[in-house]
PDB file of N, CA and C in Angstrom:
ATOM      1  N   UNK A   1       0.831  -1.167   0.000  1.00  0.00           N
ATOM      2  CA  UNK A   1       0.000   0.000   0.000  1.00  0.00           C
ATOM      3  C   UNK A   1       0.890   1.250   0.000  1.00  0.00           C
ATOM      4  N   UNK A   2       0.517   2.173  -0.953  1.00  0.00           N
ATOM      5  CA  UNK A   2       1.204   3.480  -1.012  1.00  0.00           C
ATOM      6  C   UNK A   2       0.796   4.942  -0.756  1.00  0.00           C
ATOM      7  N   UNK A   3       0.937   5.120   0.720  1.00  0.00           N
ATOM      8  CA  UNK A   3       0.104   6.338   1.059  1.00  0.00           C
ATOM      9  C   UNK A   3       0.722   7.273   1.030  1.00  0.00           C
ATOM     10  N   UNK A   4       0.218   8.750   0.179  1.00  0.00           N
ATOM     11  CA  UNK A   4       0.733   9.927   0.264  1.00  0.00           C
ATOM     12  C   UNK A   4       0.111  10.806   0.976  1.00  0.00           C
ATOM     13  N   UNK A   5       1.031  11.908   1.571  1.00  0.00           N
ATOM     14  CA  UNK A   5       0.462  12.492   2.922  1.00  0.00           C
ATOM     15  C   UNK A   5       1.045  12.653   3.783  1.00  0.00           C
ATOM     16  N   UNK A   6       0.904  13.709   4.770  1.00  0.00           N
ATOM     17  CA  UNK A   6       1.875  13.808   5.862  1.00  0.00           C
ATOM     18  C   UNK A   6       0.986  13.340   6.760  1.00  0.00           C
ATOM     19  N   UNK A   7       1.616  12.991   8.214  1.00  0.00           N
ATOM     20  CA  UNK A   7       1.566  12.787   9.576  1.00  0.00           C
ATOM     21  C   UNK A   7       1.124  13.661  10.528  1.00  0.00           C
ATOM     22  N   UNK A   8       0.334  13.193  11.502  1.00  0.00           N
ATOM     23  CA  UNK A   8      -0.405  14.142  12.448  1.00  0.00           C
ATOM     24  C   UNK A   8       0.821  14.874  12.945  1.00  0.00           C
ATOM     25  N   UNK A   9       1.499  13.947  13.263  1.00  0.00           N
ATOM     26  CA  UNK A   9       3.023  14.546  14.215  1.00  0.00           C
ATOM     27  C   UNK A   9       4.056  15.449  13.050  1.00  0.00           C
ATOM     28  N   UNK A  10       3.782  15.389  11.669  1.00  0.00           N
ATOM     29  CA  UNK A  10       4.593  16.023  11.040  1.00  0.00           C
ATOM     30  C   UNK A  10       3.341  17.440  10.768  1.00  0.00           C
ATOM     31  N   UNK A  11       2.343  17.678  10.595  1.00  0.00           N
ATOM     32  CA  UNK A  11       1.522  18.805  10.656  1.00  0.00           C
ATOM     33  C   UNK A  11       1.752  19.670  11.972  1.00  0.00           C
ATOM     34  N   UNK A  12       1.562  18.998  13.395  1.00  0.00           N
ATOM     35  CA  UNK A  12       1.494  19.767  14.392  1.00  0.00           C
ATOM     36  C   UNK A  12       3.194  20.257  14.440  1.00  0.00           C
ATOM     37  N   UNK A  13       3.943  19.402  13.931  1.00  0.00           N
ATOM     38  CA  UNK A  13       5.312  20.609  13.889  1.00  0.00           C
ATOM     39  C   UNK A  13       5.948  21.342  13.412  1.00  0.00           C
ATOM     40  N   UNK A  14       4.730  21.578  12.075  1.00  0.00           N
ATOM     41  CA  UNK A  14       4.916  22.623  10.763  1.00  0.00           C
ATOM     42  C   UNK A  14       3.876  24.095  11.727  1.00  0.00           C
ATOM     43  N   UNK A  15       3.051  23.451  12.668  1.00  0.00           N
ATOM     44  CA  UNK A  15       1.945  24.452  13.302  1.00  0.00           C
ATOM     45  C   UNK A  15       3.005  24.775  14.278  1.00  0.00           C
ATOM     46  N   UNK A  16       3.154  24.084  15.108  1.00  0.00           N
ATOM     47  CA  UNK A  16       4.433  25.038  16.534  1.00  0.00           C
ATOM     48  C   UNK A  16       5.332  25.938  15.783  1.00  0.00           C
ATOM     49  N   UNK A  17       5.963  25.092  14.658  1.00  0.00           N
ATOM     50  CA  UNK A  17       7.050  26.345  14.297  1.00  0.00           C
ATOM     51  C   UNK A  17       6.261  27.705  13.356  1.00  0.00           C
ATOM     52  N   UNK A  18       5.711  27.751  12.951  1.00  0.00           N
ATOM     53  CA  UNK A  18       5.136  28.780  12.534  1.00  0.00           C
ATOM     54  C   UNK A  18       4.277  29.524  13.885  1.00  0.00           C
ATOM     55  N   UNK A  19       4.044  28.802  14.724  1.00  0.00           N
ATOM     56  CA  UNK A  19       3.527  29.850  15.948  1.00  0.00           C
ATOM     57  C   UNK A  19       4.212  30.263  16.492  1.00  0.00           C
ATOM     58  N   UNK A  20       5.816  29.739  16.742  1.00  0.00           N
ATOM     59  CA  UNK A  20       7.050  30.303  17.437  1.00  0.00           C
ATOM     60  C   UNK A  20       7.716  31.420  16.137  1.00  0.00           C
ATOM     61  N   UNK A  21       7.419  31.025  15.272  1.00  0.00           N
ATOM     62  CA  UNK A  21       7.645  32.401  14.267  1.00  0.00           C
ATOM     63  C   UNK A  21       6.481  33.548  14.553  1.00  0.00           C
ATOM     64  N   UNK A  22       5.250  33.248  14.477  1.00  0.00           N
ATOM     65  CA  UNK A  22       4.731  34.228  14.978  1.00  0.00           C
ATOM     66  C   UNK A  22       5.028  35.421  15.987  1.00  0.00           C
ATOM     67  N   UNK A  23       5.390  33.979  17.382  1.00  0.00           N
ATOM     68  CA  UNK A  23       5.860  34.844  18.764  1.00  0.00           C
ATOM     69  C   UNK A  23       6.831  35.675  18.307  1.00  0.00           C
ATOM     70  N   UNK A  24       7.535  35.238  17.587  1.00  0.00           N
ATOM     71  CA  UNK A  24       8.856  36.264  17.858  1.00  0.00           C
ATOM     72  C   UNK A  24       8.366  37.808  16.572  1.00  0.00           C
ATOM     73  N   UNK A  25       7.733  37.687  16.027  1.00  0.00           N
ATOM     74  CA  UNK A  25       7.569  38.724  14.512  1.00  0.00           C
ATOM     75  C   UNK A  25       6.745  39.543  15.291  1.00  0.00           C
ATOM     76  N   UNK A  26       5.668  39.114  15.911  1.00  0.00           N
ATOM     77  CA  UNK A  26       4.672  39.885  15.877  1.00  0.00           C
ATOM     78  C   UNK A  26       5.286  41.156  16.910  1.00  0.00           C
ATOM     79  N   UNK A  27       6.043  41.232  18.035  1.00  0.00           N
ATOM     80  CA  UNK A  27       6.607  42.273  18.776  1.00  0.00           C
ATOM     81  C   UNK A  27       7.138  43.228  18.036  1.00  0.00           C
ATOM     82  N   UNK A  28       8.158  42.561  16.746  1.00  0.00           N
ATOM     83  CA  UNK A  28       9.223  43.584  15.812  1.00  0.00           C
ATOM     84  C   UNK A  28       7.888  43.982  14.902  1.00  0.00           C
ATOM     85  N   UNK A  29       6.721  43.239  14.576  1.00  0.00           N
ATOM     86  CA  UNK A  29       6.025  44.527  13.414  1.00  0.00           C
ATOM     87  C   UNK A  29       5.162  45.119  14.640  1.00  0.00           C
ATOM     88  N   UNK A  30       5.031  45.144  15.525  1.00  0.00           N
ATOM     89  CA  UNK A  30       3.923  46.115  16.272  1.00  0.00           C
ATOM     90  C   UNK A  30       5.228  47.501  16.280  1.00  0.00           C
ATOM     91  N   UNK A  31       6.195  47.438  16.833  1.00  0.00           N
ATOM     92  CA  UNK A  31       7.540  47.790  17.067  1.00  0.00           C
ATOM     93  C   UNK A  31       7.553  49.116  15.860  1.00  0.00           C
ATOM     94  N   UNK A  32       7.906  48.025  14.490  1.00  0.00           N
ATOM     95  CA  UNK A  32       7.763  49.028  13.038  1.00  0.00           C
ATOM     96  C   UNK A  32       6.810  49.974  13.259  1.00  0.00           C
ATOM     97  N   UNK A  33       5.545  49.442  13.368  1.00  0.00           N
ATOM     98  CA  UNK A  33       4.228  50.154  13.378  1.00  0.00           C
ATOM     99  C   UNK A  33       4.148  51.488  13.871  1.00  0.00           C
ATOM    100  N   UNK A  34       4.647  51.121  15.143  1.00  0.00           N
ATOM    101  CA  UNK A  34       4.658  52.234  16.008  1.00  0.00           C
ATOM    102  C   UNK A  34       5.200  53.601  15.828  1.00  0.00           C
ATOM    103  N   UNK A  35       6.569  53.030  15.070  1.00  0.00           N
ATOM    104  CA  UNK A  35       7.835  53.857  14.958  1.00  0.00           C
ATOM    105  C   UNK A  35       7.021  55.088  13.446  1.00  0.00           C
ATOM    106  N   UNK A  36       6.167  53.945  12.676  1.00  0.00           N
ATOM    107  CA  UNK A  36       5.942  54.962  11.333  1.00  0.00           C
ATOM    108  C   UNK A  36       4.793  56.009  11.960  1.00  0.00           C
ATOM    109  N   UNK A  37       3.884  55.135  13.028  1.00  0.00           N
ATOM    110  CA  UNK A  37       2.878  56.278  13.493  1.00  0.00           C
ATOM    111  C   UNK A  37       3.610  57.319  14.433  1.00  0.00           C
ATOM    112  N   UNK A  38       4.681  57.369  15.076  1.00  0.00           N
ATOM    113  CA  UNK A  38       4.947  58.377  15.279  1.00  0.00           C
ATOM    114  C   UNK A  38       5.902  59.639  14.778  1.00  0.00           C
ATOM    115  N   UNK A  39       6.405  59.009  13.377  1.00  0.00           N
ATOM    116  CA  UNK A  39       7.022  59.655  12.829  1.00  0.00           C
ATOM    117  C   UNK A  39       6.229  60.345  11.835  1.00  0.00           C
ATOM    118  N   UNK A  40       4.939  59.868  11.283  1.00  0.00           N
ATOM    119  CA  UNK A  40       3.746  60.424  10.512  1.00  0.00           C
ATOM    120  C   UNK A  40       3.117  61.456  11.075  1.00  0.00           C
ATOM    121  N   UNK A  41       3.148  61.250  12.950  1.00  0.00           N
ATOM    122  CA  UNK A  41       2.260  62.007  14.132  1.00  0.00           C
ATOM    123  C   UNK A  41       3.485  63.474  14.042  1.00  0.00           C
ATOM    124  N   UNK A  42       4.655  63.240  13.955  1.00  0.00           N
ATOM    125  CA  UNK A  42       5.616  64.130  13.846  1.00  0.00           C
ATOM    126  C   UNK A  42       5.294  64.883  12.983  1.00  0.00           C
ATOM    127  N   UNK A  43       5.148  64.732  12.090  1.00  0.00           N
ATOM    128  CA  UNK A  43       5.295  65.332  10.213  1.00  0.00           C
ATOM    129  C   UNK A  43       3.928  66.368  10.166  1.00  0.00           C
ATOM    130  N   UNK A  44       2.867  65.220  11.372  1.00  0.00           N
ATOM    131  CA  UNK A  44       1.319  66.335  10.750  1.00  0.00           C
ATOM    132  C   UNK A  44       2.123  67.599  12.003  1.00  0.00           C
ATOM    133  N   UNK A  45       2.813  67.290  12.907  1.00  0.00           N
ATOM    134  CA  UNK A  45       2.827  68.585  13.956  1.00  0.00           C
ATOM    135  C   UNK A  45       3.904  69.611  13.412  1.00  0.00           C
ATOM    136  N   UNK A  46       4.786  69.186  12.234  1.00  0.00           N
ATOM    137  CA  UNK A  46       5.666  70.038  11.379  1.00  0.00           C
ATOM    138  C   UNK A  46       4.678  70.696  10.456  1.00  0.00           C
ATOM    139  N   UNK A  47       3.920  70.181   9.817  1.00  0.00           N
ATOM    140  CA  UNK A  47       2.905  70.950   9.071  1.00  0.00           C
ATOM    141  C   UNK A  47       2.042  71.867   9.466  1.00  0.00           C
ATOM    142  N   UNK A  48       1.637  71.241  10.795  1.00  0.00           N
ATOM    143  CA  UNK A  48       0.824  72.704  11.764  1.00  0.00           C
ATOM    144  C   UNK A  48       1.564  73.428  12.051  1.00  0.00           C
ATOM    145  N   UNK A  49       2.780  73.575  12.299  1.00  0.00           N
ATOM    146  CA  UNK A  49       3.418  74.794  12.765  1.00  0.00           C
ATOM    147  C   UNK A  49       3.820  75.534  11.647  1.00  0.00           C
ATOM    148  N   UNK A  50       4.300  74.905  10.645  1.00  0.00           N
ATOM    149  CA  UNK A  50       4.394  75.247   9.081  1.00  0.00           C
ATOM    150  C   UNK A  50       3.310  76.663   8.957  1.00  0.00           C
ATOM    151  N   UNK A  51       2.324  75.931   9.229  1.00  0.00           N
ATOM    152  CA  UNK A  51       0.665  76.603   8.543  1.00  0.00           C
ATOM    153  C   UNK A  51       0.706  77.870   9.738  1.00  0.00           C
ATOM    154  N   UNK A  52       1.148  77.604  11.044  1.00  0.00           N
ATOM    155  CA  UNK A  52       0.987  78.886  11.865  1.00  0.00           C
ATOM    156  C   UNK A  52       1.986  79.938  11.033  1.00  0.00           C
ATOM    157  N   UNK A  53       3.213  80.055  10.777  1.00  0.00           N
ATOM    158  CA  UNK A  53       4.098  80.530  10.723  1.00  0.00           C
ATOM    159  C   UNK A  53       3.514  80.700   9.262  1.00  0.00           C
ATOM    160  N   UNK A  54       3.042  80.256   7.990  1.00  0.00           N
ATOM    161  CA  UNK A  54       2.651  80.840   6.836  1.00  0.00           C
ATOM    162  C   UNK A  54       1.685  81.855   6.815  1.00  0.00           C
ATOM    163  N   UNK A  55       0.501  81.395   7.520  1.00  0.00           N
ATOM    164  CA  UNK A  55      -0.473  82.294   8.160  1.00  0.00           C
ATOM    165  C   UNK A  55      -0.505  83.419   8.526  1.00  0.00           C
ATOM    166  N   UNK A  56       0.617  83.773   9.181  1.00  0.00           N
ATOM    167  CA  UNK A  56       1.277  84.395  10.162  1.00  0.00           C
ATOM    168  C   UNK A  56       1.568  85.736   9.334  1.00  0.00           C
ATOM    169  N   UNK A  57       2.722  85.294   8.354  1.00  0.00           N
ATOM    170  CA  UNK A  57       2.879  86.003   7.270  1.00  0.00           C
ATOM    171  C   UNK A  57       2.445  86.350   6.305  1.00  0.00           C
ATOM    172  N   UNK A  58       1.406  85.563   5.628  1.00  0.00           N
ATOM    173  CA  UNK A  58       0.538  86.536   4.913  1.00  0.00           C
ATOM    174  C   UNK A  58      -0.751  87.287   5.585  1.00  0.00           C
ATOM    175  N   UNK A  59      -0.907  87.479   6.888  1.00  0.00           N
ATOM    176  CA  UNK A  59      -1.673  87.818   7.895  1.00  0.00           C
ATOM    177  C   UNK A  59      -1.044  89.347   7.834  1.00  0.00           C
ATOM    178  N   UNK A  60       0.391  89.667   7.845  1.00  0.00           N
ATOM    179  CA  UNK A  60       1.457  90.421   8.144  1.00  0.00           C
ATOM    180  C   UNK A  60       1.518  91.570   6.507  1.00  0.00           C
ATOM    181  N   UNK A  61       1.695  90.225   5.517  1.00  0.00           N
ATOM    182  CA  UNK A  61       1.440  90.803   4.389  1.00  0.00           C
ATOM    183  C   UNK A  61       0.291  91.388   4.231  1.00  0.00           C
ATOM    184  N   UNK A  62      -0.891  91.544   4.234  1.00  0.00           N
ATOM    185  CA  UNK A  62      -2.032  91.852   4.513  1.00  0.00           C
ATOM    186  C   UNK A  62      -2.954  93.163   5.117  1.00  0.00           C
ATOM    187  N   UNK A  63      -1.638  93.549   5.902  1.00  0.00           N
ATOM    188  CA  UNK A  63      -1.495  94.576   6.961  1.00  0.00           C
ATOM    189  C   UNK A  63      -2.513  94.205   8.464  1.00  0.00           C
ATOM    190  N   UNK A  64      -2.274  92.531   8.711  1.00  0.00           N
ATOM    191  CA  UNK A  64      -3.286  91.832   9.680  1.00  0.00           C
ATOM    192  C   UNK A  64      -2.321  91.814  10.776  1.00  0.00           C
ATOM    193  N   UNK A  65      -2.536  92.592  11.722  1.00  0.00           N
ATOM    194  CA  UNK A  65      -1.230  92.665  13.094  1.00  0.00           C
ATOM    195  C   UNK A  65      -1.665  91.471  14.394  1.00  0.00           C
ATOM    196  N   UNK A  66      -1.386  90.462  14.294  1.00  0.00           N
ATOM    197  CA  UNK A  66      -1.581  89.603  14.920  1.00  0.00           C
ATOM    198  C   UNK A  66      -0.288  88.637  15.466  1.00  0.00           C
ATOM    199  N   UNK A  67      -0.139  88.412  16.654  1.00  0.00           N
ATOM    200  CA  UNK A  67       1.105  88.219  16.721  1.00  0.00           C
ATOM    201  C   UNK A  67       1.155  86.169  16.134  1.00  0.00           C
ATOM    202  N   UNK A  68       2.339  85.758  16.104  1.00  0.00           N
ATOM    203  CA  UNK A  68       2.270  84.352  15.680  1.00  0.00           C
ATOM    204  C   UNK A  68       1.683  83.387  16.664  1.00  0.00           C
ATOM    205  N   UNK A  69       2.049  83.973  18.036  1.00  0.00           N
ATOM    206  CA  UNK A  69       1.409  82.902  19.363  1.00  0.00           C
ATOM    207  C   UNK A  69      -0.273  83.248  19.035  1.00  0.00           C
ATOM    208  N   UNK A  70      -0.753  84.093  18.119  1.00  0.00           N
ATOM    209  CA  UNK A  70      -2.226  84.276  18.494  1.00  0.00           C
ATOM    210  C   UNK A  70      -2.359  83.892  17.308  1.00  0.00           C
ATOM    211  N   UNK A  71      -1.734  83.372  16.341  1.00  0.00           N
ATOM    212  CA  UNK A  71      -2.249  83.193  14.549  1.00  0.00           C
ATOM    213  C   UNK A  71      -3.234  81.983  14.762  1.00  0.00           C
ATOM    214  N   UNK A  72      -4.090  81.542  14.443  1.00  0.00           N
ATOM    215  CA  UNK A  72      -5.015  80.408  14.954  1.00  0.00           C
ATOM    216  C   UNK A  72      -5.289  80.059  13.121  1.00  0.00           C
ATOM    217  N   UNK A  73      -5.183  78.415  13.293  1.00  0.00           N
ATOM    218  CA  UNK A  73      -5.268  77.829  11.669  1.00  0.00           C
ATOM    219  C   UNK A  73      -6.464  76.579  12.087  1.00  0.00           C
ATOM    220  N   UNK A  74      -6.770  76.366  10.646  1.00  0.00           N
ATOM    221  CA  UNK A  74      -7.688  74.746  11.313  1.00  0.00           C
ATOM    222  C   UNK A  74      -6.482  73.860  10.095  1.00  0.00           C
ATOM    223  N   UNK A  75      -7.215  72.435  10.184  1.00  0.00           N
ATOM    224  CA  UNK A  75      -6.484  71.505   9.680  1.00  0.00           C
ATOM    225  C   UNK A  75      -7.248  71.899   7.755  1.00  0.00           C
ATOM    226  N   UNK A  76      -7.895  72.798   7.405  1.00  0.00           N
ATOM    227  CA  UNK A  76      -7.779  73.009   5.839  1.00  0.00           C
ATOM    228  C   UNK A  76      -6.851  73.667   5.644  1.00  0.00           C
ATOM    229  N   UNK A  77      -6.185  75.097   6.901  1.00  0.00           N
ATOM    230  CA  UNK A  77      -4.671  75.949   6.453  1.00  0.00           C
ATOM    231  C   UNK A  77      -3.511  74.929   5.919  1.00  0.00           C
ATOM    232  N   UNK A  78      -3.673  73.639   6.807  1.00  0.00           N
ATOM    233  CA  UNK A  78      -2.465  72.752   6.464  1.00  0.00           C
ATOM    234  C   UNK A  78      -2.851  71.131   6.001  1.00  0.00           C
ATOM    235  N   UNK A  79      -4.235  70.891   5.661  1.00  0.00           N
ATOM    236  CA  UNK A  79      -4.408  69.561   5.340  1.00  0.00           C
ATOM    237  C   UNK A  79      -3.745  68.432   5.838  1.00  0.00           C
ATOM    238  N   UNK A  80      -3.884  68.137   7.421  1.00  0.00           N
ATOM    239  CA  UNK A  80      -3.224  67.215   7.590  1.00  0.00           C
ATOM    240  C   UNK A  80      -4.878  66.616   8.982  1.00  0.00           C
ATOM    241  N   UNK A  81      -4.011  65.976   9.671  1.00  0.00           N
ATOM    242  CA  UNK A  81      -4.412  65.379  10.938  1.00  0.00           C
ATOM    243  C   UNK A  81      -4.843  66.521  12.002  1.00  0.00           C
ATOM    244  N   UNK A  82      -5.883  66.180  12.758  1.00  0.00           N
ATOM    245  CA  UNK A  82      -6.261  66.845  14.168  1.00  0.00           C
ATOM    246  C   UNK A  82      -4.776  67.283  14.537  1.00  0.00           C
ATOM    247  N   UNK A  83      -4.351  68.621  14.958  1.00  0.00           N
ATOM    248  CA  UNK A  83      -3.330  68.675  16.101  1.00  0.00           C
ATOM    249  C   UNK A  83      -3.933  69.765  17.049  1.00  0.00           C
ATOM    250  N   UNK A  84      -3.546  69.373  18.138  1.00  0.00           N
ATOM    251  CA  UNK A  84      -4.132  70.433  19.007  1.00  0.00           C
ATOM    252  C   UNK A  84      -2.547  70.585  20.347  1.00  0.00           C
ATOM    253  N   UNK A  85      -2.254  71.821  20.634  1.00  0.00           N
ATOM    254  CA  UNK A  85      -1.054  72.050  21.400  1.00  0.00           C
ATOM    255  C   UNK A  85      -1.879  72.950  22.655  1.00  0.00           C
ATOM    256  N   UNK A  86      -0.661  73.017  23.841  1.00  0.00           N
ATOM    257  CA  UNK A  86      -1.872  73.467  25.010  1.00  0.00           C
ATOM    258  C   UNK A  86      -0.927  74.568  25.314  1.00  0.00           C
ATOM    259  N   UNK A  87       0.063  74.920  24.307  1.00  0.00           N
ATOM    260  CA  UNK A  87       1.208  76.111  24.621  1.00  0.00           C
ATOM    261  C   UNK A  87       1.782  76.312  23.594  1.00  0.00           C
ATOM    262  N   UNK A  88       1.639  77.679  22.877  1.00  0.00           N
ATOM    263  CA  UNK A  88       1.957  78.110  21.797  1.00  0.00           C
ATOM    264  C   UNK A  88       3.191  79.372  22.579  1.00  0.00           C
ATOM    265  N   UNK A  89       4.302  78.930  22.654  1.00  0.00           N
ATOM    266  CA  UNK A  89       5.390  80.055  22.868  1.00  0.00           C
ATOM    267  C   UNK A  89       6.277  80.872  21.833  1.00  0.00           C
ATOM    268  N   UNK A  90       5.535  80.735  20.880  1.00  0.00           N
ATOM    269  CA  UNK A  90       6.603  81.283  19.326  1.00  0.00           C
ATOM    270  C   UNK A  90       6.424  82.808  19.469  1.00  0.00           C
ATOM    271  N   UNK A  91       7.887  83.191  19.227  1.00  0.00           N
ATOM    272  CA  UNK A  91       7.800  84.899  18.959  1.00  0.00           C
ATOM    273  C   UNK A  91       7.823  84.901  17.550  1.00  0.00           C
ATOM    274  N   UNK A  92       8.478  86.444  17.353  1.00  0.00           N
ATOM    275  CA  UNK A  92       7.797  86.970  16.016  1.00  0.00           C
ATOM    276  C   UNK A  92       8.926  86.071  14.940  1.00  0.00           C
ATOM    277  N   UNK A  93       9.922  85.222  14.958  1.00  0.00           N
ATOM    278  CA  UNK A  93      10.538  84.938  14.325  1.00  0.00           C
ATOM    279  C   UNK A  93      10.737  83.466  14.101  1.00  0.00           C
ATOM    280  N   UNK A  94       9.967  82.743  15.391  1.00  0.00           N
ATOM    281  CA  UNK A  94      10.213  81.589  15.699  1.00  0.00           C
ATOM    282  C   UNK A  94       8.896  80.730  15.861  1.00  0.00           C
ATOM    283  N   UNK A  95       8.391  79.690  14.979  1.00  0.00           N
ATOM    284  CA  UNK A  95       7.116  78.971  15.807  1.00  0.00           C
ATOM    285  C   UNK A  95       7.892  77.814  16.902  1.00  0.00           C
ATOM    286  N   UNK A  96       7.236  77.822  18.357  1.00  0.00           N
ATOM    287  CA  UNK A  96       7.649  77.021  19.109  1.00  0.00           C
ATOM    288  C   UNK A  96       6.605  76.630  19.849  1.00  0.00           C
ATOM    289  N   UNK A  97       5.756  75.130  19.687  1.00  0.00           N
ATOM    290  CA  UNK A  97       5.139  74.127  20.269  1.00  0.00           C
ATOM    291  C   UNK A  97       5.276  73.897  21.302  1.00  0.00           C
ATOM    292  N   UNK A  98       4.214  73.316  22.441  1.00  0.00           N
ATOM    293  CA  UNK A  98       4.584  71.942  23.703  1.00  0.00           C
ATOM    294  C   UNK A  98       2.965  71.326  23.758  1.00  0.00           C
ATOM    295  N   UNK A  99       3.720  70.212  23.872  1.00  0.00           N
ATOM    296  CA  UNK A  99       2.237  69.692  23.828  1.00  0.00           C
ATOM    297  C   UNK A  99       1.482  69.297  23.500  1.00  0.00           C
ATOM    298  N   UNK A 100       1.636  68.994  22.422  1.00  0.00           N
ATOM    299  CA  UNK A 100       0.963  68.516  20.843  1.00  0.00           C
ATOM    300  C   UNK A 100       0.522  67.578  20.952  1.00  0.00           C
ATOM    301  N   UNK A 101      -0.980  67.219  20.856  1.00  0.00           N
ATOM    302  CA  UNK A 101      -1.072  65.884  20.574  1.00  0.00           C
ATOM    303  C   UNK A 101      -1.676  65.853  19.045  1.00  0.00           C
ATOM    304  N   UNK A 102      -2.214  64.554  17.969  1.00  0.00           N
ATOM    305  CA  UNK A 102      -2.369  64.677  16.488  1.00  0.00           C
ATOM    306  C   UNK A 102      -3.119  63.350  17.127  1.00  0.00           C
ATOM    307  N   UNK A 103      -4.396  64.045  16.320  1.00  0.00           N
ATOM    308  CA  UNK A 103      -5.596  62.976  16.765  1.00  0.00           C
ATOM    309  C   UNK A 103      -5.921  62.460  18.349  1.00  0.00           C
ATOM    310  N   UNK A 104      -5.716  62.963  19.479  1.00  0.00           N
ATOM    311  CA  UNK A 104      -4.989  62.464  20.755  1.00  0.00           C
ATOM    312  C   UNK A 104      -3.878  61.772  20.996  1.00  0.00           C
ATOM    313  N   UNK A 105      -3.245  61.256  20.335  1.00  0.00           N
ATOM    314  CA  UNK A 105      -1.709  60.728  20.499  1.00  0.00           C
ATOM    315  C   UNK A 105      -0.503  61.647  20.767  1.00  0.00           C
ATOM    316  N   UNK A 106       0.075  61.604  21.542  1.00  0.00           N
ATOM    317  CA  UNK A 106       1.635  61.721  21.789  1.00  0.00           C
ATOM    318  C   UNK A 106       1.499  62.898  22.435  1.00  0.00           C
ATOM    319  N   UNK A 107       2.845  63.514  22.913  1.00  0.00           N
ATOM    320  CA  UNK A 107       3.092  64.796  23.248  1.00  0.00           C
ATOM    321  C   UNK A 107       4.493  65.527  23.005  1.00  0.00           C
ATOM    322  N   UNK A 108       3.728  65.873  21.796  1.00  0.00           N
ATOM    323  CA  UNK A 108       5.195  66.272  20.943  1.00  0.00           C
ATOM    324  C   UNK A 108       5.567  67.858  21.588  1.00  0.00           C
ATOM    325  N   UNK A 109       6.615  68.043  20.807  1.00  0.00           N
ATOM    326  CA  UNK A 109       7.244  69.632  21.115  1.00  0.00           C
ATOM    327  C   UNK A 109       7.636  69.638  20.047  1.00  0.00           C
ATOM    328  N   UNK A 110       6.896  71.211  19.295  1.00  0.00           N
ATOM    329  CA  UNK A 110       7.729  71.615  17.947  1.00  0.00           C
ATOM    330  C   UNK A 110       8.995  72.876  18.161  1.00  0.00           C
ATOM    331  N   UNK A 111       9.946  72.821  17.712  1.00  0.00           N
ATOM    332  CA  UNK A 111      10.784  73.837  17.787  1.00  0.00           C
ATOM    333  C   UNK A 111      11.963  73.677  16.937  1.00  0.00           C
ATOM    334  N   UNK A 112      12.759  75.051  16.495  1.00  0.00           N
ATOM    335  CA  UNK A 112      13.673  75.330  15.156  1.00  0.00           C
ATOM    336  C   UNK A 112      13.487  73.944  13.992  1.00  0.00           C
ATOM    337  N   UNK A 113      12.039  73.606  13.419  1.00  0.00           N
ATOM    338  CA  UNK A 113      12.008  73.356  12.310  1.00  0.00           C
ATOM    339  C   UNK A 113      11.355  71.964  12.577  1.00  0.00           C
ATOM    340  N   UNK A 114      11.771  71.396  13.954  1.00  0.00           N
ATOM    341  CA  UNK A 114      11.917  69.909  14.094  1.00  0.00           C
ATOM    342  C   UNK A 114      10.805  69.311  15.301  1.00  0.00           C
ATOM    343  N   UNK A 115       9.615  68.321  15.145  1.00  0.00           N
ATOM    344  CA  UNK A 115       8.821  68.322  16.178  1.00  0.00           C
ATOM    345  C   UNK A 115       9.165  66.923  16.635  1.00  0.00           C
ATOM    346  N   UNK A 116       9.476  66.780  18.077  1.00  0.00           N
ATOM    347  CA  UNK A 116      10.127  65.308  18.902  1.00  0.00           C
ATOM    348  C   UNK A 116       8.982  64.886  19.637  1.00  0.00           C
ATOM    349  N   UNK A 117       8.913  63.993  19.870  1.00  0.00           N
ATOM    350  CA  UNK A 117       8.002  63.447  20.895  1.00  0.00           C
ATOM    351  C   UNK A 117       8.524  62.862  21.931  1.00  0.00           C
ATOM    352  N   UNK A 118       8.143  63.551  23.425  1.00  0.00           N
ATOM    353  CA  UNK A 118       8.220  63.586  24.704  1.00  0.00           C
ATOM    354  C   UNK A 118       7.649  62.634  25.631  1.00  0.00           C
ATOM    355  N   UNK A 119       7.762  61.078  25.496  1.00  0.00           N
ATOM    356  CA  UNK A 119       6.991  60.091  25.476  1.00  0.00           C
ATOM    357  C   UNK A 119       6.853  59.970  27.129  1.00  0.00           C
TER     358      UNK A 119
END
């Protein structure tokens, strides 16, 4: 008799090792994941400050005297994500963030160009 086919005992150890591959992957892609959402969460809080500081200036151009800590934008000035900051300290030359969260996540700080997150 000529049977083709694998073995109960050769299936369940094609299943363990692919679940011990699992264990170990699934930490490094949550890991990746994380790293792109907060570097994406970064980028929308560079764009909001972007949009204060553009605002700002054609507000200026305009003959609109408003200082930059008071320039107020929504997310159509800069097309990105919810950001909302709870401290706008930028003078007339500088936009400077604390606080940031983008969509409720994180608590970034924007300042000279670059927004970090303060985890």
């Amino acid at each position: 008799m000529n049977k083709k086919g694998f073995t109960l005992v050769e299936l369940l150890a094609v299943i363990v090792i692919l679940a011990i591959i699992a264990l170990i992957a699934t930490p490094i892609v949550i890991n990746v994941i994380n790293q792109a959402q907060e570097g994406a969460d970064a980028r929308s809080v560079e764009a909001y400050a972007k949009a204060i500081e553009t605002k700002y200036y054609i507000n200026k151009v305009n003959g609109i005297n408003v200082a930059i800590s008071d320039t107020e934008i929504t997310t159509a000035d800069y097309n990105g994500d919810k950001v909302e900051c709870t401290k706008n300290d930028s003078t007339e030359d500088k936009v400077k963030l604390s606080g940031c969260k983008v969509n409720g996540r994180g608590n970034y700080t924007y300042e000279n160009g670059k927004a970090t997150n303060n985890k």
